[in-house]
N, C-alpha and C. Protein backbone atom coordinates (compact mmCIF):
# COMPACT_ATOMS: atom_id res chain seq x y z
N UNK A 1 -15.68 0.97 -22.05
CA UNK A 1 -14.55 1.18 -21.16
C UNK A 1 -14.27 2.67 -21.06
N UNK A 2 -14.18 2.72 -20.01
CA UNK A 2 -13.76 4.80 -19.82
C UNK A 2 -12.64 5.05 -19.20
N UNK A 3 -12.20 5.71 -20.20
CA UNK A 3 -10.23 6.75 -20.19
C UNK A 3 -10.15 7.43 -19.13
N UNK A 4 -9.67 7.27 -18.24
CA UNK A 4 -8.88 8.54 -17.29
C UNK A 4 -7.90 8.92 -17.07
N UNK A 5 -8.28 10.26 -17.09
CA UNK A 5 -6.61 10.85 -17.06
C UNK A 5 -6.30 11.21 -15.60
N UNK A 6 -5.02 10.62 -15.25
CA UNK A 6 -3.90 10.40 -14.14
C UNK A 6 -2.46 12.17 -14.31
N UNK A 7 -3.15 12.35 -15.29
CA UNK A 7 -1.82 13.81 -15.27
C UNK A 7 -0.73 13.48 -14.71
N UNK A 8 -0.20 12.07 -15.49
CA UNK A 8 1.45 11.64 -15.33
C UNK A 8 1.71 11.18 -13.29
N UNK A 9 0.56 11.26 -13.11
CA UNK A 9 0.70 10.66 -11.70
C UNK A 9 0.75 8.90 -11.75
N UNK A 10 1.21 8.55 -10.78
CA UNK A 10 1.02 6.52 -10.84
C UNK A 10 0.11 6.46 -9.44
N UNK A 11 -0.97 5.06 -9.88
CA UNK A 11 -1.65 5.10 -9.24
C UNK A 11 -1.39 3.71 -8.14
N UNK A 12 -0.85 4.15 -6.95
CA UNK A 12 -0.68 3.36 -5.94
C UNK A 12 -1.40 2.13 -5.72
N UNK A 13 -3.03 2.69 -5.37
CA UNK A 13 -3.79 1.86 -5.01
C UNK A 13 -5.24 2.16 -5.86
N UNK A 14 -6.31 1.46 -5.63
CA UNK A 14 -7.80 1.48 -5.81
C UNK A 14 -8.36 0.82 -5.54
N UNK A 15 -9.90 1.01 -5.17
CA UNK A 15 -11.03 0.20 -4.89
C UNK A 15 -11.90 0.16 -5.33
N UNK A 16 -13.40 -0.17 -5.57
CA UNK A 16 -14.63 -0.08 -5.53
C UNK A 16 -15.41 -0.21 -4.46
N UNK A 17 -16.49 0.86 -4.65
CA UNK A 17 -17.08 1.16 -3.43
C UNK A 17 -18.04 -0.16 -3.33
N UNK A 18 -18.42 -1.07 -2.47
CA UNK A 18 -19.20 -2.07 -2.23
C UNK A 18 -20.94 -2.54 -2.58
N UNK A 19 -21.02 -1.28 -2.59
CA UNK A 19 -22.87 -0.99 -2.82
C UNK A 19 -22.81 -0.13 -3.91
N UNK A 20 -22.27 1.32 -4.14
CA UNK A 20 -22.45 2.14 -4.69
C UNK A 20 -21.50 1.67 -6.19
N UNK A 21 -21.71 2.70 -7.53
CA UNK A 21 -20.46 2.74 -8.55
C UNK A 21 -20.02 3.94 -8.17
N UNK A 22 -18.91 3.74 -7.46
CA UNK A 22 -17.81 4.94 -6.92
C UNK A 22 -16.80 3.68 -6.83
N UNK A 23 -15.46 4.59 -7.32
CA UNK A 23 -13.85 3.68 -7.96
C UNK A 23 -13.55 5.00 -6.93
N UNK A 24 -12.25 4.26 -6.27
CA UNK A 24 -11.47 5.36 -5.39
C UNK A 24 -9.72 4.87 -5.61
N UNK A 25 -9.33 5.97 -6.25
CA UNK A 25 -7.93 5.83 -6.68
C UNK A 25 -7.10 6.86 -5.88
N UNK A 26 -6.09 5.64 -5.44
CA UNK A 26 -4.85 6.88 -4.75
C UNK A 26 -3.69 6.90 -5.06
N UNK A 27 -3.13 7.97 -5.43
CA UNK A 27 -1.76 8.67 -6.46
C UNK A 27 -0.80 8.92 -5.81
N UNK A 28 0.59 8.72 -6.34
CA UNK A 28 1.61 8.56 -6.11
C UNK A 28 1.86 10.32 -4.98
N UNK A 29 0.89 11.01 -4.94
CA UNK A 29 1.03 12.13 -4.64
C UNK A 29 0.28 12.81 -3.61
N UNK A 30 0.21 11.58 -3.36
CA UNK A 30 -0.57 11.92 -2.16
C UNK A 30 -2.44 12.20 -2.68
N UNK A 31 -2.41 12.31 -3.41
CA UNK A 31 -3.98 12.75 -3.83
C UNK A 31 -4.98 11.32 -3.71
N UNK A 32 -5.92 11.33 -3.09
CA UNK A 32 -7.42 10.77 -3.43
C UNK A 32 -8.33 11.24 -4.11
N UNK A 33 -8.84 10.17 -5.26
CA UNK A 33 -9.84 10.90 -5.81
C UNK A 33 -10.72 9.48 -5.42
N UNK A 34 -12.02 10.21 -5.67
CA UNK A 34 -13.42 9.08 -5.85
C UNK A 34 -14.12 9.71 -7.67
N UNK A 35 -14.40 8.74 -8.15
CA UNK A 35 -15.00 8.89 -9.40
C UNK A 35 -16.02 8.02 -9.50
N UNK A 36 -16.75 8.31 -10.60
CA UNK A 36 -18.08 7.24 -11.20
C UNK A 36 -17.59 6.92 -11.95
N UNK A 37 -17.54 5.86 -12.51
CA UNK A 37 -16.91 4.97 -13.22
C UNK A 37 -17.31 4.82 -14.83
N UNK A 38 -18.30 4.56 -14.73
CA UNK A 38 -18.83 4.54 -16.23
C UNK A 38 -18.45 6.11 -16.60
N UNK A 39 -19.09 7.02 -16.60
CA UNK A 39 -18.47 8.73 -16.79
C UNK A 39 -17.30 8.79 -16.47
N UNK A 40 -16.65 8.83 -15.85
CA UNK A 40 -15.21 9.10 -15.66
C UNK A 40 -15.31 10.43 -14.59
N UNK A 41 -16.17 10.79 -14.54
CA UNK A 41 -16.91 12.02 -13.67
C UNK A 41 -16.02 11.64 -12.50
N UNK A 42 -15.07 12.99 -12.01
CA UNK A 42 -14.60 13.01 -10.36
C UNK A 42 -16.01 13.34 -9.49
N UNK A 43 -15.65 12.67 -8.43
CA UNK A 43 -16.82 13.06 -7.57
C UNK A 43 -16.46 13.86 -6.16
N UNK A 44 -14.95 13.49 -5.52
CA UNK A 44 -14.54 13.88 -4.63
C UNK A 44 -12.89 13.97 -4.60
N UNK A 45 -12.12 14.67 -4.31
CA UNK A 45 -10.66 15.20 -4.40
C UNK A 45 -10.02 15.21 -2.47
N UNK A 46 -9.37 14.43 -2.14
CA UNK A 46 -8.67 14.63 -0.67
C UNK A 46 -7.03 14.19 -0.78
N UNK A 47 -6.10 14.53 0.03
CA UNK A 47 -5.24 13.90 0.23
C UNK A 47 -4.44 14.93 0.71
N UNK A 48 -2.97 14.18 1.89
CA UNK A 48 -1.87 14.91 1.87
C UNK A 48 -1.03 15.01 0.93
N UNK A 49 -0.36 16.25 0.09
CA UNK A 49 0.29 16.18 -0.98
C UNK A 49 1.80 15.79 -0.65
N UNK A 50 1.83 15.77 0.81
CA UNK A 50 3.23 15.66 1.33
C UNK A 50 3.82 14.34 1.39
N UNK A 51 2.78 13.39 1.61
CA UNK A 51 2.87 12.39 1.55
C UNK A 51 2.35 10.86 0.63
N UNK A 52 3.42 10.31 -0.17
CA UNK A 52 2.51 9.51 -1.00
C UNK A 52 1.09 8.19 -0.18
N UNK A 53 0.17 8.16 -0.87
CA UNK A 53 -0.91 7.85 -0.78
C UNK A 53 -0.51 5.97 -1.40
N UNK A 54 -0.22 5.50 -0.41
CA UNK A 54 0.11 3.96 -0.99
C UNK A 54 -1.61 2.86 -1.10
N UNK A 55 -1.84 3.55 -0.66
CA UNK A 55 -3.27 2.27 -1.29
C UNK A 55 -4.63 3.29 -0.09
N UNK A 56 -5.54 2.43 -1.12
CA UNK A 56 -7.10 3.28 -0.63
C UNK A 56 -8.00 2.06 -0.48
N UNK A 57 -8.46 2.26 0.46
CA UNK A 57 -9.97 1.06 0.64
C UNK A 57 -11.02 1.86 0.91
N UNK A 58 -12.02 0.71 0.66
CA UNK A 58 -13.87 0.65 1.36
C UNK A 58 -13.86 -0.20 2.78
N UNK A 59 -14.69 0.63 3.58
CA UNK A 59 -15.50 -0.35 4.91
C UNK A 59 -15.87 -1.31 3.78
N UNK A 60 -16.21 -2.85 4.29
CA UNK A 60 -16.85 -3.74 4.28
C UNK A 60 -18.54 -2.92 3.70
N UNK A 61 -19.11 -1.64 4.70
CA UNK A 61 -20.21 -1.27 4.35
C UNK A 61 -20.63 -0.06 3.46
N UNK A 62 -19.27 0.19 3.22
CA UNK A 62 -19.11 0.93 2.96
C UNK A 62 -19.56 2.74 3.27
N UNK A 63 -19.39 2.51 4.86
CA UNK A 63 -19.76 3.87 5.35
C UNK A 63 -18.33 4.88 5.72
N UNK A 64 -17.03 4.40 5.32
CA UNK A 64 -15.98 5.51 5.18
C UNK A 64 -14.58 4.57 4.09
N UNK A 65 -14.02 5.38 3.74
CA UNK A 65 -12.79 4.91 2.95
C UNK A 65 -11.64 5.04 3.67
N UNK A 66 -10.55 4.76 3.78
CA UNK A 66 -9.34 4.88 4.44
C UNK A 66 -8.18 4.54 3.38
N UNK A 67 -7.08 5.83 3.98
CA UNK A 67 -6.20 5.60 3.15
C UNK A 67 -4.68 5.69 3.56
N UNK A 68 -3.69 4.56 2.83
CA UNK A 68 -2.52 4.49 4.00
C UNK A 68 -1.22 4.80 3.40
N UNK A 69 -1.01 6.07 4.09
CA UNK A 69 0.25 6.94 3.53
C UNK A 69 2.01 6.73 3.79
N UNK A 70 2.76 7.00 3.01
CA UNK A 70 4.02 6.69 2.88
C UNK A 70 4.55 6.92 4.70
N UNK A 71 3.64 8.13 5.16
CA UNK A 71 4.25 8.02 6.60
C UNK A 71 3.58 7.10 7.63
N UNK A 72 3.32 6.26 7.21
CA UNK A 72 3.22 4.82 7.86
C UNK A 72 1.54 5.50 8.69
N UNK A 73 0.70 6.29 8.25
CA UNK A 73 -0.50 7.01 8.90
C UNK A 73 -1.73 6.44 7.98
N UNK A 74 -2.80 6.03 8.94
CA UNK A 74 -3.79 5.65 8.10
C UNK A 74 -4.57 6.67 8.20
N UNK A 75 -5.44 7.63 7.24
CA UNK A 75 -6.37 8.31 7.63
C UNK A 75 -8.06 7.79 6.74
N UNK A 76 -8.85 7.95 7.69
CA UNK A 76 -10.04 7.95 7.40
C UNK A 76 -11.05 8.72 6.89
N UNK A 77 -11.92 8.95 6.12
CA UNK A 77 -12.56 9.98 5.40
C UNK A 77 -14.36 9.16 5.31
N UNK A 78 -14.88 9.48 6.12
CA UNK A 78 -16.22 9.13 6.15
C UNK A 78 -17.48 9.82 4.73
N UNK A 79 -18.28 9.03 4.67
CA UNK A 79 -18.75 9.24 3.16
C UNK A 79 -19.95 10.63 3.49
C-alpha cells in the first residue's frame, strides 16, 4: 500500500486511469494531480487555485481527464 501526502489539503474527488496505472486526485484547492500509484511518484500537476476542484474523471478511453470546479465549469485536459 503507498502513503501520500495531501499537505493538509482534502481530497474532493479521484479516479483511475482505465488502461494505464495513473490515479488522478482533485483537492480541495483547486489542484490536480495525476500519480503512479504503486510509487506514489507525481506525474502531472494542473488546476485553478481559485477555484475548488470538486471531482476528476477518465474518458471511458481514456484519451483526456476532466475536471468539475466549484464554479459550476468543467475543464478538460487531454493526455
Amino acid at each position: 500500500m503507498q502513503d501520500f501526502s495531501w499537505n493538509r489539503r482534502y481530497v474532493r474527488g479521484l479516479d483511475f486511469h482505465p488502461h494505464l496505472s495513473l490515479l488522478a486526485t482533485a483537492f480541495s484547492d483547486g489542484v490536480v494531480k495525476l500519480w503512479h500509484p504503486s510509487s506514489g511518484r507525481e506525474i502531472l500537476t494542473v488546476g485553478e487555485e481559485e477555484n475548488d476542484a470538486d471531482g476528476v474523471f477518465f474518458a471511458h478511453d481514456g484519451a483526456f481527464f476532466a475536471v468539475n470546479h466549484s464554479d459550476k465549469v468543467v475543464r478538460y485536459y487531454l493526455k
